[in-house]
C-alpha atoms as a PDB file:
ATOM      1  CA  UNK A   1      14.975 -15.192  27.365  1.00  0.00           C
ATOM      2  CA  UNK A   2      13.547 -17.870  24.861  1.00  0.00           C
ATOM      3  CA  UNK A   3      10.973 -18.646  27.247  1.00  0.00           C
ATOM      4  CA  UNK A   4      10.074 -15.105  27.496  1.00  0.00           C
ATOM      5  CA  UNK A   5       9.795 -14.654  24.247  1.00  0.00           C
ATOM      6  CA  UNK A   6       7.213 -17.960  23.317  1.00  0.00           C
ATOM      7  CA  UNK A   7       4.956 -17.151  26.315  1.00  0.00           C
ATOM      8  CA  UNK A   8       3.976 -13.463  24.637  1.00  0.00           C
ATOM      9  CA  UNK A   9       4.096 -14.597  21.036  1.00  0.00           C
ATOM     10  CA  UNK A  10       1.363 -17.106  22.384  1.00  0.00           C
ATOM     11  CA  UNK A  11      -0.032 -14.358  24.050  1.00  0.00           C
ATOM     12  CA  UNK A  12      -0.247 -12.508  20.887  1.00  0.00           C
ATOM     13  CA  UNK A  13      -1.412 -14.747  19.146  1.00  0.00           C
ATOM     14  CA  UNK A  14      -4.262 -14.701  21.625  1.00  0.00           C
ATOM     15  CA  UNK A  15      -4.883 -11.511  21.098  1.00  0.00           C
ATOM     16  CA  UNK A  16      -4.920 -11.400  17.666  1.00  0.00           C
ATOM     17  CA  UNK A  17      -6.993 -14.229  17.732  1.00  0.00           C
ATOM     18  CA  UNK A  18     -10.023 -13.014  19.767  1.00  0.00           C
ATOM     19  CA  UNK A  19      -9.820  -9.577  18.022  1.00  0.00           C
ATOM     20  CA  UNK A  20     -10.044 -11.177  14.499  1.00  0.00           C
ATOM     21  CA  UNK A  21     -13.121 -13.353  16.082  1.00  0.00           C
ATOM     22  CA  UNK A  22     -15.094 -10.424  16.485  1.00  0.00           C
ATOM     23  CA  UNK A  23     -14.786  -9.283  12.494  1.00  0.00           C
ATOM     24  CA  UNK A  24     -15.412 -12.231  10.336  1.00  0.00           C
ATOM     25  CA  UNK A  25     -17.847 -12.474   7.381  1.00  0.00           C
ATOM     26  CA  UNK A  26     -18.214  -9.987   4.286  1.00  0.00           C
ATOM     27  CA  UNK A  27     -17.056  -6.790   5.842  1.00  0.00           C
ATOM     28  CA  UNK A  28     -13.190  -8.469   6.404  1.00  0.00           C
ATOM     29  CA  UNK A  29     -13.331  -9.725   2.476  1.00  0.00           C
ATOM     30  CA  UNK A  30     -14.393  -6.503   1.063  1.00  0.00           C
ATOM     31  CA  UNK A  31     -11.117  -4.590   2.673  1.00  0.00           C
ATOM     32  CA  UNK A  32      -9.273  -7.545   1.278  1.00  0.00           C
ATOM     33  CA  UNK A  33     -10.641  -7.296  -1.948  1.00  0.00           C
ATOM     34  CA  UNK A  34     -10.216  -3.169  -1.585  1.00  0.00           C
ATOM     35  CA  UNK A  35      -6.368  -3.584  -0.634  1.00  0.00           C
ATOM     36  CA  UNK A  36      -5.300  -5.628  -3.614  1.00  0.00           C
ATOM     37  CA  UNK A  37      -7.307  -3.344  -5.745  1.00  0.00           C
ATOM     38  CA  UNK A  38      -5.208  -0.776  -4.619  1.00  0.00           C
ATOM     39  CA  UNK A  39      -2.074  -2.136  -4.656  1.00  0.00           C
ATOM     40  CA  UNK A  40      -2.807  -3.106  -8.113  1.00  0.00           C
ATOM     41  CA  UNK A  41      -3.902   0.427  -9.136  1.00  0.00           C
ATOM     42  CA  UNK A  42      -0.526   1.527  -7.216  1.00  0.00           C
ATOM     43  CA  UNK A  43       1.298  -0.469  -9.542  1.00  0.00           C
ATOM     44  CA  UNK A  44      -0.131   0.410 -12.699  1.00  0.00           C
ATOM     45  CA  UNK A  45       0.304   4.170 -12.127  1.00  0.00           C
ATOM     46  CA  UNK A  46       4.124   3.803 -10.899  1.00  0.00           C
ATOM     47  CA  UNK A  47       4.423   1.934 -14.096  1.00  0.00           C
ATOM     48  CA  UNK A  48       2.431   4.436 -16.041  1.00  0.00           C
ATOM     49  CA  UNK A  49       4.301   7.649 -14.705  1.00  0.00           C
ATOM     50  CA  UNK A  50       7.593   5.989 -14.881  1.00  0.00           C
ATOM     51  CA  UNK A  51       7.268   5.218 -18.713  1.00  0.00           C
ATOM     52  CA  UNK A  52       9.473   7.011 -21.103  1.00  0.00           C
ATOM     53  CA  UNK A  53       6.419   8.883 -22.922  1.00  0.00           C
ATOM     54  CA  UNK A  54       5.086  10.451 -19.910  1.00  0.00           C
ATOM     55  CA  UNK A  55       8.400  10.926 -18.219  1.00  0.00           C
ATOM     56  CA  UNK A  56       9.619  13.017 -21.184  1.00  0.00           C
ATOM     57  CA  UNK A  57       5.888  14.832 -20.908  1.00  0.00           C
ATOM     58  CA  UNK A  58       6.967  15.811 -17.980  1.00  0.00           C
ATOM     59  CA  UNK A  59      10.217  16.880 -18.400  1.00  0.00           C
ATOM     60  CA  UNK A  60       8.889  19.602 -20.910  1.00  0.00           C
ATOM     61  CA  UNK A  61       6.423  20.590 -18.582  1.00  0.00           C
ATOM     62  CA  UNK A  62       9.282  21.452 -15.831  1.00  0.00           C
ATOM     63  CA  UNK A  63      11.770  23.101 -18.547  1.00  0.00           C
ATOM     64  CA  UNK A  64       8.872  25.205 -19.942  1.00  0.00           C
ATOM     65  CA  UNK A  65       7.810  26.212 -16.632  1.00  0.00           C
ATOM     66  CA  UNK A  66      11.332  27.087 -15.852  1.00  0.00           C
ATOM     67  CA  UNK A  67      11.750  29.058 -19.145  1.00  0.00           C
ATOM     68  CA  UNK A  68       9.229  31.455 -18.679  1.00  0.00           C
ATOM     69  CA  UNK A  69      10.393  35.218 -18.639  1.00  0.00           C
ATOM     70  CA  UNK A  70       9.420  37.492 -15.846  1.00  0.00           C
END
C-alpha cells in the first residue's frame, strides 16, 4: 500500500513537473501577482461589507424595501 502510494506521488510529481516546464517566465508571475491581488481585494471588501456602518446601510435598505405598501 505504502509502496503504492510513493511510486504515483513520484509520478505526480513528474507530471507536475514537466507541465510547469513548459510555462515559466513572465506569463506564470503575472497570474501570481493577479491572484494575491485578488485575494487581497477579497479581503478588503468582506471587511468593508461586514463593517457595522454598511451593515446597518443595509439593513435599512431591506426593512424599507419590505415596508413598502402595495
Amino acid at each position: 500500500m505504502w509502496g503504492q502510494l510513493c511510486v504515483r506521488a513520484s509520478q505526480y510529481r513528474a507530471y507536475v513537473g514537466r507541465a510547469v516546464r513548459g510555462d515559466v517566465g513572465m506569463v506564470t508571475s503575472e497570474y501570481a501577482m493577479g491572484l494575491i491581488a485578488a485575494v487581497g481585494f477579497a479581503g478588503l471588501l468582506y471587511k468593508v461589507v461586514t463593517s457595522g456602518q454598511v451593515r446597518a446601510a443595509l439593513q435599512a435598505v431591506v426593512e424599507k424595501a419590505l415596508d413598502v405598501q402595495f
